[in-house]
Protein backbone atom coordinates (compact mmCIF):
# COMPACT_ATOMS: atom_id res chain seq x y z
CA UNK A 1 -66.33 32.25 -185.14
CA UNK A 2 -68.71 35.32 -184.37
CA UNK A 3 -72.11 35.56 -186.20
CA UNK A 4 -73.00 38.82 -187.42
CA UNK A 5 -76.40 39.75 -187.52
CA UNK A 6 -78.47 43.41 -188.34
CA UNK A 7 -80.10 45.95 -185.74
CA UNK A 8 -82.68 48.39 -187.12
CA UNK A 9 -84.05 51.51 -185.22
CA UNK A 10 -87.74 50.94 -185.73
CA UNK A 11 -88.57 54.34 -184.89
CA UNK A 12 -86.44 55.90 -187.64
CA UNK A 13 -89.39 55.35 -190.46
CA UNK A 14 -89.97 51.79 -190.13
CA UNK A 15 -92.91 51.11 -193.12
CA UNK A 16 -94.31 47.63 -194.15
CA UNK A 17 -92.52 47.50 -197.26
CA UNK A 18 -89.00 49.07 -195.62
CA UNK A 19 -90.19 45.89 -193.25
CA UNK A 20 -90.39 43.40 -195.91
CA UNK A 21 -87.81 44.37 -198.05
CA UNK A 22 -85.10 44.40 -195.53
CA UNK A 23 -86.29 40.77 -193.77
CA UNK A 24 -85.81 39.49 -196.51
CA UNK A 25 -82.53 40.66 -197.70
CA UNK A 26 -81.21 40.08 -193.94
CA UNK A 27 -82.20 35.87 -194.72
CA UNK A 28 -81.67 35.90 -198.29
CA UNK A 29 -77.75 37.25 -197.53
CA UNK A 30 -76.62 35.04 -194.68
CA UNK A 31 -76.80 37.16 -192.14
CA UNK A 32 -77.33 35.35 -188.63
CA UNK A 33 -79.94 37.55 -187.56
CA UNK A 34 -82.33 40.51 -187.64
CA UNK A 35 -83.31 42.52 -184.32
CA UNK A 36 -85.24 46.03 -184.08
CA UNK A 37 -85.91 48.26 -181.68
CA UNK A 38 -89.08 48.92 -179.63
CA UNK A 39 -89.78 52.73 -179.45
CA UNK A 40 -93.00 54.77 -180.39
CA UNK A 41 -90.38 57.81 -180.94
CA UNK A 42 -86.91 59.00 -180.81
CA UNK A 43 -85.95 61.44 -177.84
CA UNK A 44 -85.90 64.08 -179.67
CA UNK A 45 -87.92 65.26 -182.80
CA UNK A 46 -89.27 64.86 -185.73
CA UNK A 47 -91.44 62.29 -185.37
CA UNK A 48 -90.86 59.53 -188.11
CA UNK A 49 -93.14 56.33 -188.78
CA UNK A 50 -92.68 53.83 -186.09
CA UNK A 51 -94.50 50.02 -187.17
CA UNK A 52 -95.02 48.50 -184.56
CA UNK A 53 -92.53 45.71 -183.02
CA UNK A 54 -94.59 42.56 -182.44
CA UNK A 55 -97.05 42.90 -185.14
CA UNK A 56 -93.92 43.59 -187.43
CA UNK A 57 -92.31 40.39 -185.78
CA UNK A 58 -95.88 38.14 -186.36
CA UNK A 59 -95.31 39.05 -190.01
CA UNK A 60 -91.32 38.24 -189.86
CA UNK A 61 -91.91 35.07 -188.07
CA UNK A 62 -94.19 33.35 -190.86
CA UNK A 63 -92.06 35.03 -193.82
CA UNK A 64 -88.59 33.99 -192.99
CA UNK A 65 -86.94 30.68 -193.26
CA UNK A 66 -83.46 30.70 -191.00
CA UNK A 67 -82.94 33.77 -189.56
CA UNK A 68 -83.13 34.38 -185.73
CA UNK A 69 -84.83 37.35 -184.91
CA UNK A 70 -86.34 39.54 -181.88
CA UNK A 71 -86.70 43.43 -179.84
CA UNK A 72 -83.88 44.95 -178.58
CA UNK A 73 -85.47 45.51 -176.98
CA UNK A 74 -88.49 45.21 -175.66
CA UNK A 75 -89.49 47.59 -172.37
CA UNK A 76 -91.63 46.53 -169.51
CA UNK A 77 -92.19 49.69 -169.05
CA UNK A 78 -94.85 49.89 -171.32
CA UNK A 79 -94.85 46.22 -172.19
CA UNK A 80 -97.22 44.20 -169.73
CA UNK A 81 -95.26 40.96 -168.76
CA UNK A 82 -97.85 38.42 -168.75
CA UNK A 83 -99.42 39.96 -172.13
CA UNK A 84 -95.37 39.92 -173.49
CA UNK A 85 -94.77 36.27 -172.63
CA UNK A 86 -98.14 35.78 -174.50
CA UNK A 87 -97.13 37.29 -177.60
CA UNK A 88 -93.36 36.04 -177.69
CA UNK A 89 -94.36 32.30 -176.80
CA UNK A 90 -97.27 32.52 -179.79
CA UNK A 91 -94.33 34.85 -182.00
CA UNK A 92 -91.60 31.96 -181.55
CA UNK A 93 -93.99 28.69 -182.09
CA UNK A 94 -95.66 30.19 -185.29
CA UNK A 95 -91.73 31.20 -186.66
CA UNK A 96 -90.19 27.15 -185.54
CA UNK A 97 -88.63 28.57 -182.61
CA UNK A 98 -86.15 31.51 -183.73
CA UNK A 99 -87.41 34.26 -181.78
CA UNK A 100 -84.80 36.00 -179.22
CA UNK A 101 -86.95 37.58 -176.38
CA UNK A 102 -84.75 40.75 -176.10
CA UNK A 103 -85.86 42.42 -172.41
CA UNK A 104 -85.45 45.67 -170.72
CA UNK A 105 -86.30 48.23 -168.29
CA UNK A 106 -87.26 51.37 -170.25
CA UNK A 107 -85.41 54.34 -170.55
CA UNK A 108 -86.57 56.82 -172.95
CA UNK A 109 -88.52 59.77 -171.56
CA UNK A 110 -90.12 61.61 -174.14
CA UNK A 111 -92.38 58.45 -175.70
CA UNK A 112 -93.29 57.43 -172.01
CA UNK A 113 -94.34 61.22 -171.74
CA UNK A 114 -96.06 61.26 -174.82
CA UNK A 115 -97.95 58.53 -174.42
CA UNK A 116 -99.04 58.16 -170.71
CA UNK A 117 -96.85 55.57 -169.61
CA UNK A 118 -94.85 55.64 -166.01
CA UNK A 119 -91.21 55.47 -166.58
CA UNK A 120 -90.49 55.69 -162.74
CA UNK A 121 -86.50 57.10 -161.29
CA UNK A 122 -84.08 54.40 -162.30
CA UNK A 123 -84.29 52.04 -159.38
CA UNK A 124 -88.22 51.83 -159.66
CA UNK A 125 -87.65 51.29 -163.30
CA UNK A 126 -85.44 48.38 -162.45
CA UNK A 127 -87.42 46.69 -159.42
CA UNK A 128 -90.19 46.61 -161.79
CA UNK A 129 -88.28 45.29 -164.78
CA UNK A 130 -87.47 42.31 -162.08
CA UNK A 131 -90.51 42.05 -161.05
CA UNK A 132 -91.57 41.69 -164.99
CA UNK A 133 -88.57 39.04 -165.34
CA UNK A 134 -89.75 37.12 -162.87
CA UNK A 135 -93.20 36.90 -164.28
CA UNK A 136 -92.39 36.11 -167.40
CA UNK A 137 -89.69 33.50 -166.48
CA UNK A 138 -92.48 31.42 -164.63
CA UNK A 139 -94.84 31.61 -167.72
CA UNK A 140 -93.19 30.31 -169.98
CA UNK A 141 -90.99 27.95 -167.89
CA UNK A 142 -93.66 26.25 -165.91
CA UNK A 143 -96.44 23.78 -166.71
CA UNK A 144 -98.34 24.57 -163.56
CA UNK A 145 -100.85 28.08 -162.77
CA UNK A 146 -97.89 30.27 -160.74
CA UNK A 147 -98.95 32.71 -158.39
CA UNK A 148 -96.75 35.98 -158.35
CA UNK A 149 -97.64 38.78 -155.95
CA UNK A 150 -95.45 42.27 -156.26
CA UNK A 151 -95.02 46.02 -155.77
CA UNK A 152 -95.72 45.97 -159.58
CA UNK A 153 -96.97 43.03 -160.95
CA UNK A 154 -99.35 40.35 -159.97
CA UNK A 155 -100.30 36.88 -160.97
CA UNK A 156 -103.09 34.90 -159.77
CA UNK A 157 -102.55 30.62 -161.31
CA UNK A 158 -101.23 32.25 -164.59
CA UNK A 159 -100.66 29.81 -166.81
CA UNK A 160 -99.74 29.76 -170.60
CA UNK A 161 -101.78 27.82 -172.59
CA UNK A 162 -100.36 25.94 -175.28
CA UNK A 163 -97.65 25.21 -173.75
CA UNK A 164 -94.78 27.10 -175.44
CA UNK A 165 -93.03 24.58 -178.30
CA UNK A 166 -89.66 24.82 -176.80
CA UNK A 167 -89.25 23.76 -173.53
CA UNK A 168 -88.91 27.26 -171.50
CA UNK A 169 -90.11 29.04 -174.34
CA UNK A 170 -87.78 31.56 -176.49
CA UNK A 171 -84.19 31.98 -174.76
CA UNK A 172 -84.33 35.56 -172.73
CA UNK A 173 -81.83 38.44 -173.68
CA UNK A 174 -80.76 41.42 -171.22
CA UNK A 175 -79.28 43.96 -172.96
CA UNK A 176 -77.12 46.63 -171.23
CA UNK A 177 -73.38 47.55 -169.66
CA UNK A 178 -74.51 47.97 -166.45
CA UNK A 179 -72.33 46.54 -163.60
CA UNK A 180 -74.86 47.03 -160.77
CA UNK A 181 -77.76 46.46 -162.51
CA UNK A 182 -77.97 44.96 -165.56
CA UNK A 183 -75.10 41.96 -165.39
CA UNK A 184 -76.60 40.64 -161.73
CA UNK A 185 -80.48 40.73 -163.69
CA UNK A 186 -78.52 38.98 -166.25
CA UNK A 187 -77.23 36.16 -163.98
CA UNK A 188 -80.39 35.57 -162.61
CA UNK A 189 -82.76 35.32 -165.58
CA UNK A 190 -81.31 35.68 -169.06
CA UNK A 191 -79.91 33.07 -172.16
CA UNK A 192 -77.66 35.92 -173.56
CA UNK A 193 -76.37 39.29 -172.82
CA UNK A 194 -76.36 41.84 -175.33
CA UNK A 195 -73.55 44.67 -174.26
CA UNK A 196 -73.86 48.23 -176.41
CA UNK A 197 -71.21 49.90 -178.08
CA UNK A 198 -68.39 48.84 -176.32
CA UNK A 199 -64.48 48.91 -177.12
CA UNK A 200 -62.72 45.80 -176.97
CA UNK A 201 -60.94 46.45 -173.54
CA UNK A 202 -64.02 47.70 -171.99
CA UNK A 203 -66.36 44.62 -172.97
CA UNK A 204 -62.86 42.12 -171.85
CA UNK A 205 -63.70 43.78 -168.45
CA UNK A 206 -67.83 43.42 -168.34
CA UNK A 207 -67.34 40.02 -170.16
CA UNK A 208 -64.90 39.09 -166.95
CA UNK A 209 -67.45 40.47 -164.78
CA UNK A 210 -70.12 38.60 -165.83
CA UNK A 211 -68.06 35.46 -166.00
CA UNK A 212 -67.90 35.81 -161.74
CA UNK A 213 -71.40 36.64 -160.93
CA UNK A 214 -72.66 33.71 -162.91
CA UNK A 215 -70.23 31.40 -160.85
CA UNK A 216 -71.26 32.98 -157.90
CA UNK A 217 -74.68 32.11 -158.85
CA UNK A 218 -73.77 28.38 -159.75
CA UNK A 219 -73.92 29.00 -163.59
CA UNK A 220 -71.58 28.11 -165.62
CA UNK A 221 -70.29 30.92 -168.61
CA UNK A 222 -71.38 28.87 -171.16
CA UNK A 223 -75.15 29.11 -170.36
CA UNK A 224 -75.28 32.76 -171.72
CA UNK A 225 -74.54 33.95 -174.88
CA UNK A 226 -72.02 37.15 -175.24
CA UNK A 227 -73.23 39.33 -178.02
CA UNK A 228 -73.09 42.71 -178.25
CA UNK A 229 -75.42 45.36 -180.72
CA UNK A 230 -72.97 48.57 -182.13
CA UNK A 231 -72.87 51.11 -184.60
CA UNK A 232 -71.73 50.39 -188.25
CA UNK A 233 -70.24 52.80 -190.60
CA UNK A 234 -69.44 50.21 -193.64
CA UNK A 235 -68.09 51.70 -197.01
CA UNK A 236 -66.81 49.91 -200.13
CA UNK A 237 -64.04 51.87 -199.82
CA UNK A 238 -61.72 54.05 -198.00
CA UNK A 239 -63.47 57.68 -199.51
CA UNK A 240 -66.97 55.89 -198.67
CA UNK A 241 -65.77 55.21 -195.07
CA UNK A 242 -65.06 58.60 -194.42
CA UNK A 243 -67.95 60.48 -195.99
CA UNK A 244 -70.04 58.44 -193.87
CA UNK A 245 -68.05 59.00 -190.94
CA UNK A 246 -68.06 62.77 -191.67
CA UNK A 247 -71.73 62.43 -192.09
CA UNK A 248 -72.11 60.91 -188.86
CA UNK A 249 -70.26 62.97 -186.16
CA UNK A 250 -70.46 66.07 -188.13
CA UNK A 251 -66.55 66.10 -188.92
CA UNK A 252 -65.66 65.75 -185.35
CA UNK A 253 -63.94 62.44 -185.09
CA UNK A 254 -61.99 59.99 -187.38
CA UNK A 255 -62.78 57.22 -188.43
CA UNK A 256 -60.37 55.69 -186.37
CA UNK A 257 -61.42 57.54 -183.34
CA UNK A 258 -65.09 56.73 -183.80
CA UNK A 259 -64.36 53.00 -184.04
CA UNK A 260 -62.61 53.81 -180.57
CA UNK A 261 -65.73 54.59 -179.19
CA UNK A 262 -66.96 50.53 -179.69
CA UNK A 263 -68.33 50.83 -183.35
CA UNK A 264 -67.42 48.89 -186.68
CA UNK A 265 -65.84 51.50 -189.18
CA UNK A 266 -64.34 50.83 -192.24
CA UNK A 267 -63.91 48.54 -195.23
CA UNK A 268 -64.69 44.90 -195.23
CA UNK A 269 -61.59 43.84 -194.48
CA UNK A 270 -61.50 46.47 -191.86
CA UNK A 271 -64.54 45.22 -190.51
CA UNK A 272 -63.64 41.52 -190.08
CA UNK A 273 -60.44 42.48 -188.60
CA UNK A 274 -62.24 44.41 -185.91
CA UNK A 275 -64.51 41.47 -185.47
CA UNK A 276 -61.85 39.40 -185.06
CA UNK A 277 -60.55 41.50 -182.17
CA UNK A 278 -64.14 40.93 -180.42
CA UNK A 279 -64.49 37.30 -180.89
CA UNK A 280 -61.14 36.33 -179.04
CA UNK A 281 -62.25 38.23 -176.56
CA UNK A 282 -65.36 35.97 -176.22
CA UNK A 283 -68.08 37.45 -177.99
CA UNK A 284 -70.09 35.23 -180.00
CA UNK A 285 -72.65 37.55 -181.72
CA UNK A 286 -72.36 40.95 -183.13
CA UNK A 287 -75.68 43.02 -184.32
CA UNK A 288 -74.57 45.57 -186.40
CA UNK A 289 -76.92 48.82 -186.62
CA UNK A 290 -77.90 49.81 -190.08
CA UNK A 291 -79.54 52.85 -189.99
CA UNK A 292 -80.76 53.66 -193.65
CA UNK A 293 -83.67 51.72 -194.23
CA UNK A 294 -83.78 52.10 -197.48
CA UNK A 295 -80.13 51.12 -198.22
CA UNK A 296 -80.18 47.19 -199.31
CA UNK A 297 -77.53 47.34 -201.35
CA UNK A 298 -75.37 48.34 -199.03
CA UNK A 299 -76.40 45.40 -196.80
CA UNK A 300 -75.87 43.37 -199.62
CA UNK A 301 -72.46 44.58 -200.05
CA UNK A 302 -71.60 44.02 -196.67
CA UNK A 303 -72.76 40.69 -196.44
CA UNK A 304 -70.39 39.83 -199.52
CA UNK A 305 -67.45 41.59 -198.15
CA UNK A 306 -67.81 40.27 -194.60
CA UNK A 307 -69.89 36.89 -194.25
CA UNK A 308 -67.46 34.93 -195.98
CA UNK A 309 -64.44 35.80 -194.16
C-alpha cells in the first residue's frame, strides 16, 4: 500500500501560523507525512515570505505526535554539512526519531545570487554535494572523531556529540531523476530516493535503474525507499478539477494531459486510481504538493476522499 504524505513550497509565503496550522492538520488527518522545501526565494519574482526550514522543523518536531517529516530538500550549497548533520541529528532526537534528512546539490540561481552563495557549473555543484554526503554520512554514523579532507569540505576528528538517538542518525533522502548523477549518489549514501514528477512508465524505467546500480553496489532494493514528490490538482468534483487545472497551465492542457506529465489530477477516486498505478510499479511513498497555504479544507477533504481507500 503507498503512503501519501504533503509537500509545501516554503518560499511561497510560508508564516508561523500558515506553519502551525497546516502541521497540524497534516497529523491530525492521517496523512503519512509533511516535507517543505528549502529556498530563500522562487526563481523568479515577487518575493513572498520564506520561514525558515530548520527553525520551522525545531518547532514541528516538538508539536507533532506521528507524522514523519523533513526538507526536500535541503542544499549543500548553502547548507554547511557538518553544521546540517548538527541540526538534523538534534531536529530528529528532540521529535522521537521522525525526521527524513532530505539532501541535495542546489540548483536555483537567483537566491544563490541574491544572497552571496556559490552555486558552482553542475559538476562542481555535484562533487561538492558528495563531498557534503560524505561528511555528513561519517557524523552521524560513527562513534569515533573522522577526519575528512576535500576540494570542498574538511574535517579535522569531527565528532557528534550526543551521539545521535538512532543508530546512524535520521535515514538520508536523495531526491532527483537523474541517471548519471543523482541514482549512483543515491546508491552510495541514501535510505530513500525521492523521484519528481514522473509518469508511471518513466519512473518503471529509473525505478529499474536504480534497482541495478544498487546490486552492483552489493545493496539489496529493499534498503531504499521509492517515493516520489509531484504536483496535485485535487477537486471535489469534476468542475473543481478543471478550474484548477485551467488555473494552473493557463488553459493549455487537460486535465488528462497534465496528469500525463507525472502529476495527481482529479477526483478522489481519480486520485487513488492513479496511485494505484504508482504503487505496483514499486513506489512506496507519494508527497503530494499543496500549494495554497491557506487551503486546509481542502487538505482535509482530500485526506477523507483518499486516505481511506
Amino acid at each position: 500500500m503507498i503512503e501519501v504524505a504533503i509537500m509545501i513550497e516554503g518560499q511561497n509565503g510560508l508564516t508561523w501560523p500558515r506553519w502551525q496550522r497546516l502541521a497540524k492538520a497534516v497529523d491530525d488527518l492521517g496523512f503519512a507525512g509533511l516535507y517543505r522545501s528549502d529556498h530563500y526565494t522562487n526563481a523568479s519574482p515577487p518575493d513572498k515570505e520564506s520561514l525558515e526550514l530548520w527553525t520551522s522543523l525545531t518547532w514541528l518536531a516538538s508539536h507533532t505526535e506521528r507524522i514523519e517529516f523533513g526538507p526536500m530538500v535541503t542544499p549543500l550549497s548553502f547548507r554547511d554539512p557538518a553544521m546540517t548533520a548538527r541540526m538534523a541529528a538534534a531536529v530528529d532526537d528532540l521529535s522521537g526519531g521522525r525526521l527524513i534528512l532530505g539532501l541535495g546539490a542546489g540548483w536555483q540561481e537567483r537566491e544563490h545570487t541574491n544572497y552571496g552563495w556559490d552555486l558552482l557549473d553542475v559538476p562542481g555543484r555535484f562533487a561538492r554535494f558528495e563531498e557534503g554526503l560524505e561528511i555528513i554520512i561519517r557524523l552521524l554514523g560513527s562513534d569515533t572523531p573522522s577526519d575528512f579532507a576535500g576540494e570542498y569540505y574538511s574535517i579535522q576528528e569531527g565528532i557528534l556529540l550526543p551521539r545521535p538517538q538512532r543508530p546512524g542518525g535520521p535515514p538520508i533522502l536523495i531526491g532527483g531523476n537523474g541517471p548519471k548523477r543523482t541514482l549512483p549518489l543515491v546508491t552510495r549514501y541514501a535510505s530513500e530516493w525521492n523521484s519528481i514528477y514522473l509518469p508511471v512508465e518513466k519512473f518503471n524505467e529509473l525505478n529499474a535503474q536504480l534497482d541495478e546500480l544498487l546490486a552492483e553496489g552489493g545493496r539489496q532494493p529493499s534498503e531504499v525507499r521509492r517515493s516520489m514528490m509531484t504536483g496535485c490538482e485535487f477537486g471535489v468534483n469534476n468542475a473543481e478539477v478543471k478550474k484548477k487545472v485551467k488555473a494552473r497551465t493557463k488553459g493549455k492542457l487537460s486535465p488528462k494531459e497534465l496528469h500525463g506529465r507525472g502529476l495527481m489530477v482529479g477526483t478522489a477516486n481519480e486520485i487513488v486510481e492513479q496511485l494505484g498505478e504508482l504503487a505496483e510499479a514499486g513506489l512506496q511513498r507519494v508527497m503530494l504538493q499543496w500549494l495554497d497555504l491557506d487551503d486546509v479544507d481542502g487538505l482535509e477533504a482530500l485526506a477523507k476522499g483518499v486516505l481511506p481507500q
